[in-house]
PDB file of N, CA and C in Angstrom:
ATOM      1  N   UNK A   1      47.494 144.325 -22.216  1.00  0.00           N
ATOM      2  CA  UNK A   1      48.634 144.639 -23.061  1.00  0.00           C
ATOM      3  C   UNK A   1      48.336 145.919 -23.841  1.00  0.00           C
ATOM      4  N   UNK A   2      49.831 146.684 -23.758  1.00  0.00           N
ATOM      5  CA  UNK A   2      49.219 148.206 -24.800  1.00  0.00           C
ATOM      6  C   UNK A   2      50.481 148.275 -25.722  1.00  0.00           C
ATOM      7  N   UNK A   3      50.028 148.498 -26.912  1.00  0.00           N
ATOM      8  CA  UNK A   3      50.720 148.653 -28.117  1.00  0.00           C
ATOM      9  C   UNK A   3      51.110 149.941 -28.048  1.00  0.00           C
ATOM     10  N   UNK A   4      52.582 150.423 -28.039  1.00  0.00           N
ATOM     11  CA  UNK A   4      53.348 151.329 -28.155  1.00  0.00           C
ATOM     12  C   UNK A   4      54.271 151.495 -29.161  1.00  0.00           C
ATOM     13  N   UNK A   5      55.148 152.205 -29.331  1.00  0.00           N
ATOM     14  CA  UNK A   5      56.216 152.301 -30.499  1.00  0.00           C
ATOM     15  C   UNK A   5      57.148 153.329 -29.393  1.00  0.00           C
ATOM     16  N   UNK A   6      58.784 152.306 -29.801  1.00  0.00           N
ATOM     17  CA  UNK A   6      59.766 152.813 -28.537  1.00  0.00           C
ATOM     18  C   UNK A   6      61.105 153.257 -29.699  1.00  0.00           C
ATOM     19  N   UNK A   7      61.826 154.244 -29.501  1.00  0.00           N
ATOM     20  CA  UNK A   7      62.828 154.764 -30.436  1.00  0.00           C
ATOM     21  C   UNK A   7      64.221 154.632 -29.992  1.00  0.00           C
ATOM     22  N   UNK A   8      64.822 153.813 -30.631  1.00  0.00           N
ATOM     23  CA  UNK A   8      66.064 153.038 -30.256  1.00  0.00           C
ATOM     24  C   UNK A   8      67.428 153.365 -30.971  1.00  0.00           C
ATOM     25  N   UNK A   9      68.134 154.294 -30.924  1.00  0.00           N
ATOM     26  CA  UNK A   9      69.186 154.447 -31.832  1.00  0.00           C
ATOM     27  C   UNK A   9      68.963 154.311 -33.506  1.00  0.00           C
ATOM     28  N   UNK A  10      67.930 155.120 -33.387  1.00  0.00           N
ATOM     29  CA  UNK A  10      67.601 155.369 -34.967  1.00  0.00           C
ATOM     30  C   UNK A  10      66.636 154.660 -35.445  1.00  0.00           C
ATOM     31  N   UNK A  11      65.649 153.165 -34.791  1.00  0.00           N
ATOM     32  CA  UNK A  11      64.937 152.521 -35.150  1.00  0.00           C
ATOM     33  C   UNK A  11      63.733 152.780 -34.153  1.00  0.00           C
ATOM     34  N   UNK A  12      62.575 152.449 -34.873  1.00  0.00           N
ATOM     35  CA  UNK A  12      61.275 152.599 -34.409  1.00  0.00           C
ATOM     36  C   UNK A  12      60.694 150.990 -34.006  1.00  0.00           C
ATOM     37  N   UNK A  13      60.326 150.864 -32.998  1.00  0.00           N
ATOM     38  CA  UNK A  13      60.021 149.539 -32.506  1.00  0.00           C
ATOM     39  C   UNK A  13      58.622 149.393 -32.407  1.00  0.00           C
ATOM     40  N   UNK A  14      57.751 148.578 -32.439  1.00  0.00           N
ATOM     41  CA  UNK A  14      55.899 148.517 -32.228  1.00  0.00           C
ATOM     42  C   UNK A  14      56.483 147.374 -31.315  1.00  0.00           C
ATOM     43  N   UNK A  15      55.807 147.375 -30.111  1.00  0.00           N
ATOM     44  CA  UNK A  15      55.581 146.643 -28.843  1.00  0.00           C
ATOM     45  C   UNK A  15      54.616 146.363 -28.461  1.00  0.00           C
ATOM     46  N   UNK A  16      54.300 145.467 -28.020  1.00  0.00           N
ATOM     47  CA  UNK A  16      52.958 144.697 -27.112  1.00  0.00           C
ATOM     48  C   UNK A  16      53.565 144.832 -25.302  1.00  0.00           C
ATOM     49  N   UNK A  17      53.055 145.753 -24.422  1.00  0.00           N
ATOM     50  CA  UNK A  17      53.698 145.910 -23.738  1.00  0.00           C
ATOM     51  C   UNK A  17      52.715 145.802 -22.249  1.00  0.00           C
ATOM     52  N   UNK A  18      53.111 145.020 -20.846  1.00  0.00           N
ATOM     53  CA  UNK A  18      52.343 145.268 -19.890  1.00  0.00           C
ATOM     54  C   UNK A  18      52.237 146.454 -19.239  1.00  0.00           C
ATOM     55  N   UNK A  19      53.702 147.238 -19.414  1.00  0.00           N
ATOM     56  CA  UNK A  19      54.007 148.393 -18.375  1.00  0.00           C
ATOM     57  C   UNK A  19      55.088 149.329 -19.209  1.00  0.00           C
ATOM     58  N   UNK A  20      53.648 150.261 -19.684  1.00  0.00           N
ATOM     59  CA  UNK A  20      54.492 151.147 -20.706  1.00  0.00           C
ATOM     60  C   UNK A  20      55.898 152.062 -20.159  1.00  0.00           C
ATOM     61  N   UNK A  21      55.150 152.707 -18.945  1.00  0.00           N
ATOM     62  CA  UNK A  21      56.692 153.153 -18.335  1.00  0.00           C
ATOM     63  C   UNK A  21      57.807 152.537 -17.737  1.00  0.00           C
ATOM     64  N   UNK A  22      57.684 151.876 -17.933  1.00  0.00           N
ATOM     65  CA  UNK A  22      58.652 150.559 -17.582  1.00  0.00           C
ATOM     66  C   UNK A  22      59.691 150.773 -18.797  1.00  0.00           C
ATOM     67  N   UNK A  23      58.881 149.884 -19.894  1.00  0.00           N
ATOM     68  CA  UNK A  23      59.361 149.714 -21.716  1.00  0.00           C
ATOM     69  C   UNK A  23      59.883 151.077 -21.835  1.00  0.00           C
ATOM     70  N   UNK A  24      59.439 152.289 -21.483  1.00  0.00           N
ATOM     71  CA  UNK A  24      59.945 153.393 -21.999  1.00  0.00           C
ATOM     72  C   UNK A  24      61.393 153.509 -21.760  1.00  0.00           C
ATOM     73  N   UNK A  25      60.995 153.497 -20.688  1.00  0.00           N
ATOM     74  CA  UNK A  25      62.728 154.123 -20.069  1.00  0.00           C
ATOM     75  C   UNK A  25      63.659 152.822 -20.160  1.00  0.00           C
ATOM     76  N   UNK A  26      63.100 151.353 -20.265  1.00  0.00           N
ATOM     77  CA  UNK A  26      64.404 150.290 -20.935  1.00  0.00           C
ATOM     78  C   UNK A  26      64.528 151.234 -21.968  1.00  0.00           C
ATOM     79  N   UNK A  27      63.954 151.416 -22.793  1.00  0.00           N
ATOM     80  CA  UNK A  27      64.370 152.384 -24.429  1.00  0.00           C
ATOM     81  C   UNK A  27      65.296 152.933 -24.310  1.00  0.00           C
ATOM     82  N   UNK A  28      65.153 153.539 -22.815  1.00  0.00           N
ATOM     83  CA  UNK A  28      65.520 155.352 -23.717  1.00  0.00           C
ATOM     84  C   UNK A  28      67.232 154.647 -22.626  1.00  0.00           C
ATOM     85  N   UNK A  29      67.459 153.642 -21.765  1.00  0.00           N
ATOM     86  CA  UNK A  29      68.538 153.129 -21.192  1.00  0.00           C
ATOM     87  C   UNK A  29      69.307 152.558 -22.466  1.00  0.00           C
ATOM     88  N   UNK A  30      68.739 151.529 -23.067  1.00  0.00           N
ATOM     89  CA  UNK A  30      69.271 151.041 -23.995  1.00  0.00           C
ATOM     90  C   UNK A  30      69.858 151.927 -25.220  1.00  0.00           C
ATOM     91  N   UNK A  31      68.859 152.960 -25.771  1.00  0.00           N
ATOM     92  CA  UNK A  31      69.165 154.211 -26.355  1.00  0.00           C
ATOM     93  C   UNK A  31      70.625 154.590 -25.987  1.00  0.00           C
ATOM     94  N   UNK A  32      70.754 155.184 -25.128  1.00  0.00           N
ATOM     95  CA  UNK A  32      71.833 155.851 -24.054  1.00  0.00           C
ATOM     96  C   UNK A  32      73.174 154.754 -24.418  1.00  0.00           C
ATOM     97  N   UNK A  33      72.534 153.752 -23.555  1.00  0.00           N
ATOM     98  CA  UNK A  33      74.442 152.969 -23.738  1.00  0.00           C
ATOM     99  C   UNK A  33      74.604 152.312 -25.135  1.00  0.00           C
ATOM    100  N   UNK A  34      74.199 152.527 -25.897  1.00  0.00           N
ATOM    101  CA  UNK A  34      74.657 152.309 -27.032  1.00  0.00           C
ATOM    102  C   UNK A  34      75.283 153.638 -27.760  1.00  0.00           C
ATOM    103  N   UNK A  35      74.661 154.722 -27.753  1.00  0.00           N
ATOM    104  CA  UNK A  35      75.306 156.089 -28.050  1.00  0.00           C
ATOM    105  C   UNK A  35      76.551 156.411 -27.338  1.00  0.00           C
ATOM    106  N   UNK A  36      76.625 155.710 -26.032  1.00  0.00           N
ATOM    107  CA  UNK A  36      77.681 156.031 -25.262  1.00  0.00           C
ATOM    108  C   UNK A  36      78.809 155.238 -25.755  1.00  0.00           C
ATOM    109  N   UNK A  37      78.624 153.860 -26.020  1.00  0.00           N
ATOM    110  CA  UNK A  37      79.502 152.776 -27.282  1.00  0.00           C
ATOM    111  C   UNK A  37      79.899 153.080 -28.457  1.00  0.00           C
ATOM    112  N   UNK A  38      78.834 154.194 -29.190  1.00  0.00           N
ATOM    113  CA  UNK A  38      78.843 154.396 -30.429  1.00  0.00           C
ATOM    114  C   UNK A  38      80.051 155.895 -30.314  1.00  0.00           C
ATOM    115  N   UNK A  39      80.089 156.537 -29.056  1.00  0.00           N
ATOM    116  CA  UNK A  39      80.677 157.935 -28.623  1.00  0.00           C
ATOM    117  C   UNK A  39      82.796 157.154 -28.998  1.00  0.00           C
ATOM    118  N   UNK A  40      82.247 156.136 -28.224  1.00  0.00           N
ATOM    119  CA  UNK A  40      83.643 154.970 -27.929  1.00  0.00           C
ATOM    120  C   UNK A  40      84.238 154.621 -28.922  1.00  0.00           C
ATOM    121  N   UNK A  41      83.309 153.937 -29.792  1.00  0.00           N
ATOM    122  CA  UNK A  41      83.830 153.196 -31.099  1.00  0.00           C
ATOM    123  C   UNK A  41      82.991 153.283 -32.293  1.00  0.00           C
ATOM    124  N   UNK A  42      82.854 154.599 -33.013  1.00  0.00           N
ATOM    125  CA  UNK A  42      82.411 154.933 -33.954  1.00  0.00           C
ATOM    126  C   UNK A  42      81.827 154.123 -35.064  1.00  0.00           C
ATOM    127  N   UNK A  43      83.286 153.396 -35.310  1.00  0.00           N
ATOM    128  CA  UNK A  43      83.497 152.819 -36.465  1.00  0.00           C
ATOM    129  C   UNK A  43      82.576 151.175 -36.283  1.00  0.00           C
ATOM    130  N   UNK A  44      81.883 150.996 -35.273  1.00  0.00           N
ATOM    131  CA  UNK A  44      81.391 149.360 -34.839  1.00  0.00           C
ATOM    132  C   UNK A  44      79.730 149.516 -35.405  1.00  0.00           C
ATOM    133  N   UNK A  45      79.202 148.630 -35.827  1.00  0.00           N
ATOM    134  CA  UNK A  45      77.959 148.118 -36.572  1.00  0.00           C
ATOM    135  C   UNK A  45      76.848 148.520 -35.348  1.00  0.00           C
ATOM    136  N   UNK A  46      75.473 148.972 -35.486  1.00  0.00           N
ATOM    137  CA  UNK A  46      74.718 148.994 -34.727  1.00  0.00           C
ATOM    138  C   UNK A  46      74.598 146.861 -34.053  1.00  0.00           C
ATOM    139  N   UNK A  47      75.049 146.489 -34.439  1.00  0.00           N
ATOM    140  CA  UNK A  47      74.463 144.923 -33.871  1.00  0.00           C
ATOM    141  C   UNK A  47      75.383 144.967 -33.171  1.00  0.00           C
ATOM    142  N   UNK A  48      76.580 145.128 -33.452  1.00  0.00           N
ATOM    143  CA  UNK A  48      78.117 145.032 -32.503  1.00  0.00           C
ATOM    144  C   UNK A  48      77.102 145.879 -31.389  1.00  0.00           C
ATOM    145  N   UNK A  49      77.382 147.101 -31.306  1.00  0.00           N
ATOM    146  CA  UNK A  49      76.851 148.198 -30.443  1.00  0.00           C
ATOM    147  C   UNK A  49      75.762 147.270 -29.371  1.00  0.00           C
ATOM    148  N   UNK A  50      74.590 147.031 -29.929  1.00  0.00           N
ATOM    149  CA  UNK A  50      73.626 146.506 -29.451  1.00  0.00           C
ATOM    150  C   UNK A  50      74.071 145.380 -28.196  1.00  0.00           C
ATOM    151  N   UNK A  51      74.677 144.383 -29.222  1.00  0.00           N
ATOM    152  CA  UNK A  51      75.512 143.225 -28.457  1.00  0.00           C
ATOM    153  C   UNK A  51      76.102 143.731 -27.160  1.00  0.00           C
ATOM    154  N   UNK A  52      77.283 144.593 -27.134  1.00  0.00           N
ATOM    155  CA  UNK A  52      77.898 145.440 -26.305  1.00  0.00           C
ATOM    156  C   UNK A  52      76.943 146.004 -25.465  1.00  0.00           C
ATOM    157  N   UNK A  53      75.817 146.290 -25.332  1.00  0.00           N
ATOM    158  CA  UNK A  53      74.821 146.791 -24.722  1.00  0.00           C
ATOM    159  C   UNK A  53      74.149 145.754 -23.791  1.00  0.00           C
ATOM    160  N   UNK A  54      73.974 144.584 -24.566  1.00  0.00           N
ATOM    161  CA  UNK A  54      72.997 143.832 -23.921  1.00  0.00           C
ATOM    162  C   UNK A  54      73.848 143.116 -22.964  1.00  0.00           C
ATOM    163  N   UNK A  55      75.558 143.000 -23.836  1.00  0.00           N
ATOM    164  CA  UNK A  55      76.369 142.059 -22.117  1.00  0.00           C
ATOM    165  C   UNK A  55      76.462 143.372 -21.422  1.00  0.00           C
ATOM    166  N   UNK A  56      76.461 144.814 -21.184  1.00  0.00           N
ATOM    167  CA  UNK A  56      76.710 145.715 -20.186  1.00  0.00           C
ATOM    168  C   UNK A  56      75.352 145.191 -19.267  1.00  0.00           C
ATOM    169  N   UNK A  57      74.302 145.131 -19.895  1.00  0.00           N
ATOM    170  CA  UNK A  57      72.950 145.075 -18.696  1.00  0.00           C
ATOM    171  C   UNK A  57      72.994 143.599 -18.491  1.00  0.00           C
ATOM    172  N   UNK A  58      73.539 142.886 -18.634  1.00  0.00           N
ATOM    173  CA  UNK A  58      73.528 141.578 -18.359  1.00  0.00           C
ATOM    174  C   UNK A  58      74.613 141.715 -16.946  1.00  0.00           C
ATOM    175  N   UNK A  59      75.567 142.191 -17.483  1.00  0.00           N
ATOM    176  CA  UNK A  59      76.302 142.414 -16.377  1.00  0.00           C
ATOM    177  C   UNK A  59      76.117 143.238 -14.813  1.00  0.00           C
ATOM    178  N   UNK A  60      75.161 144.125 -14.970  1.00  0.00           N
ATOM    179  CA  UNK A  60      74.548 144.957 -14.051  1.00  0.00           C
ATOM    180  C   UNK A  60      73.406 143.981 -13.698  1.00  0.00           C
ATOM    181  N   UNK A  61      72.278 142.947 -14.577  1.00  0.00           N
ATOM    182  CA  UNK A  61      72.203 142.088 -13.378  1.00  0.00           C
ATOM    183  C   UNK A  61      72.427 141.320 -12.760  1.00  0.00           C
ATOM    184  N   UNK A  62      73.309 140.481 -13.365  1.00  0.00           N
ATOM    185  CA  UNK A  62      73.758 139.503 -12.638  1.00  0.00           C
ATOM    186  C   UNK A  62      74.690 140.384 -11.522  1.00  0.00           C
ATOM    187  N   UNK A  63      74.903 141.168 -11.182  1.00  0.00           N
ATOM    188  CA  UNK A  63      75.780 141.926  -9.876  1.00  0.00           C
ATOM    189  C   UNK A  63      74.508 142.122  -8.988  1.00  0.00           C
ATOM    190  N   UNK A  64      72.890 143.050  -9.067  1.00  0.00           N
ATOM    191  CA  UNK A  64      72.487 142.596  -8.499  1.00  0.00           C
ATOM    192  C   UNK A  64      71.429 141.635  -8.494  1.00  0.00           C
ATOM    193  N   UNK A  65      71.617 140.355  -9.171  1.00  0.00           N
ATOM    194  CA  UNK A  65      71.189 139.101  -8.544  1.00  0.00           C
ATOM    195  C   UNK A  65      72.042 138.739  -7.270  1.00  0.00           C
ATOM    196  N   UNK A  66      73.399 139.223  -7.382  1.00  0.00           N
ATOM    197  CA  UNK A  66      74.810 138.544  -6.491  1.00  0.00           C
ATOM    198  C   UNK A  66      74.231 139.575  -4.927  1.00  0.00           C
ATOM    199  N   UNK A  67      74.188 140.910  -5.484  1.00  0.00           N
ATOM    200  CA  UNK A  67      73.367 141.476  -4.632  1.00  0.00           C
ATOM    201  C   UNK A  67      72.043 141.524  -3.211  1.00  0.00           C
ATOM    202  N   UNK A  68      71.413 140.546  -4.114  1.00  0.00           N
ATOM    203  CA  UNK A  68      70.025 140.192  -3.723  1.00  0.00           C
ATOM    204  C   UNK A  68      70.112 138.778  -2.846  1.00  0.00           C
ATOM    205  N   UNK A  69      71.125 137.949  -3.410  1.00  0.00           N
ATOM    206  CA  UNK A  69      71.582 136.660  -2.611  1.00  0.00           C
ATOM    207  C   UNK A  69      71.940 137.202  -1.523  1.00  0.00           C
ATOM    208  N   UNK A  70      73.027 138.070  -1.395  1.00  0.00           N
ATOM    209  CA  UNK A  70      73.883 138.526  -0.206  1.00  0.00           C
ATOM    210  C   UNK A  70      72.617 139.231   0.983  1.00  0.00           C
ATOM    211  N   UNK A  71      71.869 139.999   0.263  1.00  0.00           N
ATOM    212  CA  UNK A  71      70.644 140.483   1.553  1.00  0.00           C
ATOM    213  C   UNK A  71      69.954 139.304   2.152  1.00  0.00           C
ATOM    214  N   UNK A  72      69.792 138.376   0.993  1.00  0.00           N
ATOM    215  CA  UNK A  72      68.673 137.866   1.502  1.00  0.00           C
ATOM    216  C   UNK A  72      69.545 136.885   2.861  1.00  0.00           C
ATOM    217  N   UNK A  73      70.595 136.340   2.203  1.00  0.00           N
ATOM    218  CA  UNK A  73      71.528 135.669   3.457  1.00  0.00           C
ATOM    219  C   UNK A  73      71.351 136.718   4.707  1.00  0.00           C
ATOM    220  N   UNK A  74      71.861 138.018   4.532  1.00  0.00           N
ATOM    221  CA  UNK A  74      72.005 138.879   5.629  1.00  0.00           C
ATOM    222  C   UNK A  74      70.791 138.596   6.175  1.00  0.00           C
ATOM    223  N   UNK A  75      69.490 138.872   5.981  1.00  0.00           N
ATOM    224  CA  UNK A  75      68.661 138.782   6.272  1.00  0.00           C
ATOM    225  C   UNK A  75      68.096 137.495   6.962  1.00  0.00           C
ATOM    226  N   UNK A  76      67.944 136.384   6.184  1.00  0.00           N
ATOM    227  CA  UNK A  76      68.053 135.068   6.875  1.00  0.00           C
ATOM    228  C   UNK A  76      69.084 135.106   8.447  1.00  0.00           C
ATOM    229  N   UNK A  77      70.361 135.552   8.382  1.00  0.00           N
ATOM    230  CA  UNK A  77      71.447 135.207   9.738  1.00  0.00           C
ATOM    231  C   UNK A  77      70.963 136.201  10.391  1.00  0.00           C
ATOM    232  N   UNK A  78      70.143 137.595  10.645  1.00  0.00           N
ATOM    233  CA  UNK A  78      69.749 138.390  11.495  1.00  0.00           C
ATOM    234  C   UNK A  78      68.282 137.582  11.840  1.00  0.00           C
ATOM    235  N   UNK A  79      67.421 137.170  11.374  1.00  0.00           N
ATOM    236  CA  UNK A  79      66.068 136.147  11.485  1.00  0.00           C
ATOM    237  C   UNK A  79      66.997 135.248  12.699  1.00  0.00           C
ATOM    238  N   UNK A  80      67.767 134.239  12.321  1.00  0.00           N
ATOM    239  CA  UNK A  80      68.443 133.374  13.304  1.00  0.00           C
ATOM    240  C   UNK A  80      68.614 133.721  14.592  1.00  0.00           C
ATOM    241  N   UNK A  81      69.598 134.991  14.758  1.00  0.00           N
ATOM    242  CA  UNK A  81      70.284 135.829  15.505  1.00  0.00           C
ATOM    243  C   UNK A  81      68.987 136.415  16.495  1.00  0.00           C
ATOM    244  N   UNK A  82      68.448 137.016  15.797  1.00  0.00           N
ATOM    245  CA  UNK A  82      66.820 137.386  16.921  1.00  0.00           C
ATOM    246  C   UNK A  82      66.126 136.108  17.458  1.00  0.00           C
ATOM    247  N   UNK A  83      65.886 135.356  16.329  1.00  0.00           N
ATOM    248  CA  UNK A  83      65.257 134.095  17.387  1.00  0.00           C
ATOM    249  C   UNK A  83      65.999 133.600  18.522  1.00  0.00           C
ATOM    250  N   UNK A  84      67.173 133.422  18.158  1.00  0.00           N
ATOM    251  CA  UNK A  84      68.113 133.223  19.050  1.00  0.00           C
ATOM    252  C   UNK A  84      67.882 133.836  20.361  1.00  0.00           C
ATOM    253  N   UNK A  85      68.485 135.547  20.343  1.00  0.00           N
ATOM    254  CA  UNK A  85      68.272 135.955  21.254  1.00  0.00           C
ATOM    255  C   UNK A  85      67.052 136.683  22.382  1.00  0.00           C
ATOM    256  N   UNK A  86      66.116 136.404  21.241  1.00  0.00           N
ATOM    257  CA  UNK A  86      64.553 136.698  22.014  1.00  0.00           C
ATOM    258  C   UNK A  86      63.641 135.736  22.673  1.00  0.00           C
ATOM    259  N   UNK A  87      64.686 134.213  22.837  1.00  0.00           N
ATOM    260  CA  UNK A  87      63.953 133.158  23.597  1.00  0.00           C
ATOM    261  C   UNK A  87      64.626 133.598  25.189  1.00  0.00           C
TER     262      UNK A  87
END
């Protein structure tokens, strides 16, 4: 674990972190769509903002979790499909 400090729409964070470049760039993502919210709706609370942030990436994964189901099916019915046709 490595102790970092990540800069978030005006706040300074201390982290215990496995994979600093990883943590970074969540930052500097999270950073981003909240400025881009804040570009939107000025007048809304950094927690509103935040909130608004965290269902946007919630929403991007659960699309690809929906994503990742659909390959892996694809993947599974082409497995079938070859066994099938390579006996």
């Amino acid at each position: 674990m490595e102790k970092i400090d990540v800069h978030v729409y005006g706040d300074n964070y201390p982290l215990r972190v496995e994979r600093r470049d990883l943590t970074e760039k969540a930052a500097r993502d999270v950073d981003g769509i909240m400025r881009l919210f804040a570009e939107k709706a000025p007048t809304f609370e950094p927690v509103k903002l935040a909130v608004l942030s965290a269902i946007s990436f919630a929403e991007k994964k659960i699309e690809l979790e929906e994503e990742i189901a659909s390959l892996k099916q694809k993947i599974a019915d082409l497995n079938v499909f070859m066994e099938q046709n390579l006996q």
